[in-house]
C-alpha atoms as a PDB file:
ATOM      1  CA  UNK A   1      -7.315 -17.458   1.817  1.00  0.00           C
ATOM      2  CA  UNK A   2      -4.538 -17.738   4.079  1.00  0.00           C
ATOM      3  CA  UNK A   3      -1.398 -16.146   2.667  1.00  0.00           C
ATOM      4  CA  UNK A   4       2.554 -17.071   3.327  1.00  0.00           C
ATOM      5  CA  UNK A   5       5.696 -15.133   2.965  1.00  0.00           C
ATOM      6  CA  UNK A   6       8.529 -17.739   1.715  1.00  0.00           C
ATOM      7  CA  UNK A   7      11.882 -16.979   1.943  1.00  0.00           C
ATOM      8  CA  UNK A   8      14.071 -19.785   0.118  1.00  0.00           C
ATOM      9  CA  UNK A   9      17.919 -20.129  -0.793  1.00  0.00           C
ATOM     10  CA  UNK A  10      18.881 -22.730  -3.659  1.00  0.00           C
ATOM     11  CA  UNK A  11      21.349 -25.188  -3.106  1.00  0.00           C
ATOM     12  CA  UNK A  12      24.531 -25.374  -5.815  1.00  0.00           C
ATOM     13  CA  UNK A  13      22.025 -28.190  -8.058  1.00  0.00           C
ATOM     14  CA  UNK A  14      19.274 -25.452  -7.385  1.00  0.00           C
ATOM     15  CA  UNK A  15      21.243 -22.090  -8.475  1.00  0.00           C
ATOM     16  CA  UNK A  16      22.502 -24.308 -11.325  1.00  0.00           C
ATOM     17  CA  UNK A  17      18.835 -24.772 -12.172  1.00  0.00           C
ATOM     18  CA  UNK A  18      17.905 -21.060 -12.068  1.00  0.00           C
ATOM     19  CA  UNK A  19      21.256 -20.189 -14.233  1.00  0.00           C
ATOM     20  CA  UNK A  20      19.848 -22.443 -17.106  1.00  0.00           C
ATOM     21  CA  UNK A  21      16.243 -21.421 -16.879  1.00  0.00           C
ATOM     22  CA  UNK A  22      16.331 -17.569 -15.849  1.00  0.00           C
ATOM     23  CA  UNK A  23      14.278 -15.893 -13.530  1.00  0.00           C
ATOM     24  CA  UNK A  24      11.290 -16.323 -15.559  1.00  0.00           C
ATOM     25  CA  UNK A  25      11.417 -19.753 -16.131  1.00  0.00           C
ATOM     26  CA  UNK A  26      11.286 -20.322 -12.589  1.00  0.00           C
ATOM     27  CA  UNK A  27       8.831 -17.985 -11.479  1.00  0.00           C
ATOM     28  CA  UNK A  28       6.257 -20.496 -13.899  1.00  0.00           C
ATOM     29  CA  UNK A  29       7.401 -23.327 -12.071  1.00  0.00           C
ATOM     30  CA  UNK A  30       7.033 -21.591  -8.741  1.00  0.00           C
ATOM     31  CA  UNK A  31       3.209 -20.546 -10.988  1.00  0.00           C
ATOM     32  CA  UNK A  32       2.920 -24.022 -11.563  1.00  0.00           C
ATOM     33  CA  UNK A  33       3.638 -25.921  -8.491  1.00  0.00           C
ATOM     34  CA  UNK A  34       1.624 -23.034  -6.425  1.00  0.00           C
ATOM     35  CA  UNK A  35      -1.669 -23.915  -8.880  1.00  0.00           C
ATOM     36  CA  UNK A  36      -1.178 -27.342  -8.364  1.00  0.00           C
ATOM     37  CA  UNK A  37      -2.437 -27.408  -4.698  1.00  0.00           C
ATOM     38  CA  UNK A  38      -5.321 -24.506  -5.468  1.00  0.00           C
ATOM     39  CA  UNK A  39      -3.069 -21.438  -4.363  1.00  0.00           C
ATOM     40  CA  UNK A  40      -1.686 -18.729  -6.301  1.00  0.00           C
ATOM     41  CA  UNK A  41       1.507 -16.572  -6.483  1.00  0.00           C
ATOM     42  CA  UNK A  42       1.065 -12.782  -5.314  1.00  0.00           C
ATOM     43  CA  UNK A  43       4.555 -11.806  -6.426  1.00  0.00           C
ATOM     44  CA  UNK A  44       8.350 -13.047  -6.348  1.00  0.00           C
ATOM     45  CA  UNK A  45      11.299 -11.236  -5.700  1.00  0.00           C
ATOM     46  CA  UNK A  46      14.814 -12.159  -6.798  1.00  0.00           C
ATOM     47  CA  UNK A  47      17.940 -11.245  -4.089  1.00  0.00           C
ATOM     48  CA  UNK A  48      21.380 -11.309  -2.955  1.00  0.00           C
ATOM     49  CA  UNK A  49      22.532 -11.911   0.236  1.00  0.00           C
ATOM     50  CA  UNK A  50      20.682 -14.603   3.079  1.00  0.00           C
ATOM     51  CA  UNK A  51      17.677 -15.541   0.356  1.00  0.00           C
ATOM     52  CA  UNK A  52      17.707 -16.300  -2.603  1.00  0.00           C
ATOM     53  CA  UNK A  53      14.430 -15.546  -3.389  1.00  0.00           C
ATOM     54  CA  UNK A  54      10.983 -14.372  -1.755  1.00  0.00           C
ATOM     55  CA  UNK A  55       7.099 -15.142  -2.816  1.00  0.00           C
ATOM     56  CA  UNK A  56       3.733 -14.194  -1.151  1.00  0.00           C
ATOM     57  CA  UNK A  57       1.421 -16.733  -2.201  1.00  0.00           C
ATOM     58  CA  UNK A  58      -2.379 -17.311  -1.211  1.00  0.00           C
ATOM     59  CA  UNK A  59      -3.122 -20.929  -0.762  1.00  0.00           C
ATOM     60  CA  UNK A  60      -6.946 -22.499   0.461  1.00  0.00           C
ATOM     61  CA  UNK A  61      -5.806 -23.894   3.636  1.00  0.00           C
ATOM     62  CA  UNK A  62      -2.640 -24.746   5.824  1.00  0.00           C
ATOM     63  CA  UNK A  63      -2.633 -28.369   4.335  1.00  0.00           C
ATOM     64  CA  UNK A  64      -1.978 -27.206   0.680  1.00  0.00           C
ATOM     65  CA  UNK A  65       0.682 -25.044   2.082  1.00  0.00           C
ATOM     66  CA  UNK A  66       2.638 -28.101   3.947  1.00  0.00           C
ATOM     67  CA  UNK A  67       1.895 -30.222   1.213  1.00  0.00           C
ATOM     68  CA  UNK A  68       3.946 -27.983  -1.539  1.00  0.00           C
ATOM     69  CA  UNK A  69       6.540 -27.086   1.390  1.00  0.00           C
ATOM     70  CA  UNK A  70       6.907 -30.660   1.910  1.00  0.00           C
ATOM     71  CA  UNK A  71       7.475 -31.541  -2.207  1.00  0.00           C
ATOM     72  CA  UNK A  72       9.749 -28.766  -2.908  1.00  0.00           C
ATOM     73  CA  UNK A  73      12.012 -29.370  -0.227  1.00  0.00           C
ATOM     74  CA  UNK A  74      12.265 -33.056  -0.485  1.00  0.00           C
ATOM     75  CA  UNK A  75      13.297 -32.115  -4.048  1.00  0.00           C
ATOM     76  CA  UNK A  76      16.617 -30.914  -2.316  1.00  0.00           C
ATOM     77  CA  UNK A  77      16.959 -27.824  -4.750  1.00  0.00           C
ATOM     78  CA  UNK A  78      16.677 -25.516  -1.991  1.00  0.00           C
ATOM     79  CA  UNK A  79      16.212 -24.597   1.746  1.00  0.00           C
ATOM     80  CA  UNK A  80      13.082 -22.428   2.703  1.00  0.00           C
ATOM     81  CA  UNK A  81      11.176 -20.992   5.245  1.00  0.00           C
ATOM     82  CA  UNK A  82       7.536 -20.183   5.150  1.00  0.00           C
ATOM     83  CA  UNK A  83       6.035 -17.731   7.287  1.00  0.00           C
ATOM     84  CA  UNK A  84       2.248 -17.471   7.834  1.00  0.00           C
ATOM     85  CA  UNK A  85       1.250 -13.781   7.052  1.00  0.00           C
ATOM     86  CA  UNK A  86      -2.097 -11.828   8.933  1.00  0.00           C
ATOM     87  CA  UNK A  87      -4.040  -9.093   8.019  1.00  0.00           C
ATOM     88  CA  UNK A  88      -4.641  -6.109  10.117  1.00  0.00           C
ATOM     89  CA  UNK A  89      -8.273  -6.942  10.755  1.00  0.00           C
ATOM     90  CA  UNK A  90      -7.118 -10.260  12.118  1.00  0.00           C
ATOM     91  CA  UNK A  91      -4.191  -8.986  14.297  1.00  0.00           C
ATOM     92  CA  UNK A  92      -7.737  -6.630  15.442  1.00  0.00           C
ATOM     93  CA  UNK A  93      -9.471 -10.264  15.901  1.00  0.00           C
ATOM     94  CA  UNK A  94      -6.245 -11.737  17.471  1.00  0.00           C
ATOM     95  CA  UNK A  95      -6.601  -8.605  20.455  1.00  0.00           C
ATOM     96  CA  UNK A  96      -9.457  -8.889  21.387  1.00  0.00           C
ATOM     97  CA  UNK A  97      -9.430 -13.373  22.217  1.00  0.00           C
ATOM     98  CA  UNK A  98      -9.531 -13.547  25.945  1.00  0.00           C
ATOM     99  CA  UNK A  99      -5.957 -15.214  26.881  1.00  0.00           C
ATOM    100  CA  UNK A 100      -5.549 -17.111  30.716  1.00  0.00           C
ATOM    101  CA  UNK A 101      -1.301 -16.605  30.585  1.00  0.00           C
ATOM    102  CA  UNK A 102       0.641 -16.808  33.744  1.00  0.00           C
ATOM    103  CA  UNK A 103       4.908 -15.860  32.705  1.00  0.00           C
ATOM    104  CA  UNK A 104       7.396 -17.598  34.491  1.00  0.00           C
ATOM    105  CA  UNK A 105       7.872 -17.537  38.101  1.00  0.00           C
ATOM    106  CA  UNK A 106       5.249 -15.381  38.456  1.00  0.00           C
END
């Protein structure tokens, strides 16, 4: 299954949110949402500083990804980014695909 890094930061309505629930409550919504579209949550991470939070999840397939990225944003509680994560052996895949690339003004 494909797997994302997300790095998020709540907005005041969406600290406000994680003040009256805790971390724990929100990690099951984060559970919940996540299980909802067939993925599931590798870990979470509470911080200080740029993020608010980070989560590896595992979804099926790019689609179910967008989809939650799409929901939980729109829900303006928070801003995130979502980075797709590889493994070694496809990095190992990645070098060896035959690429025609000509840089610039070359």
């Amino acid at each position: 299954m494909p797997k994302y890094l997300v790095q998020a930061s709540y907005t005041a309505e969406g600290m406000k949110g994680l003040l009256a629930e805790g971390g724990t409550g929100r990690k099951a919504a984060v559970e919940q949402v996540v299980s909802s579209c067939g993925g599931k949550l590798e870990t979470i991470y509470f911080a200080y500083g740029d993020a608010d939070f980070y989560c590896v999840l595992d979804f099926p397939d790019h689609v179910s990804m967008a989809a939650i990225a799409m929901t939980v944003r729109a829900s303006g509680a928070l801003h995130s980014k979502t980075i797709p994560l590889l493994t070694v052996e496809e990095i190992d895949e990645a070098t060896k695909k035959s690429v025609s690339f000509r840089p610039p003004g070359a």
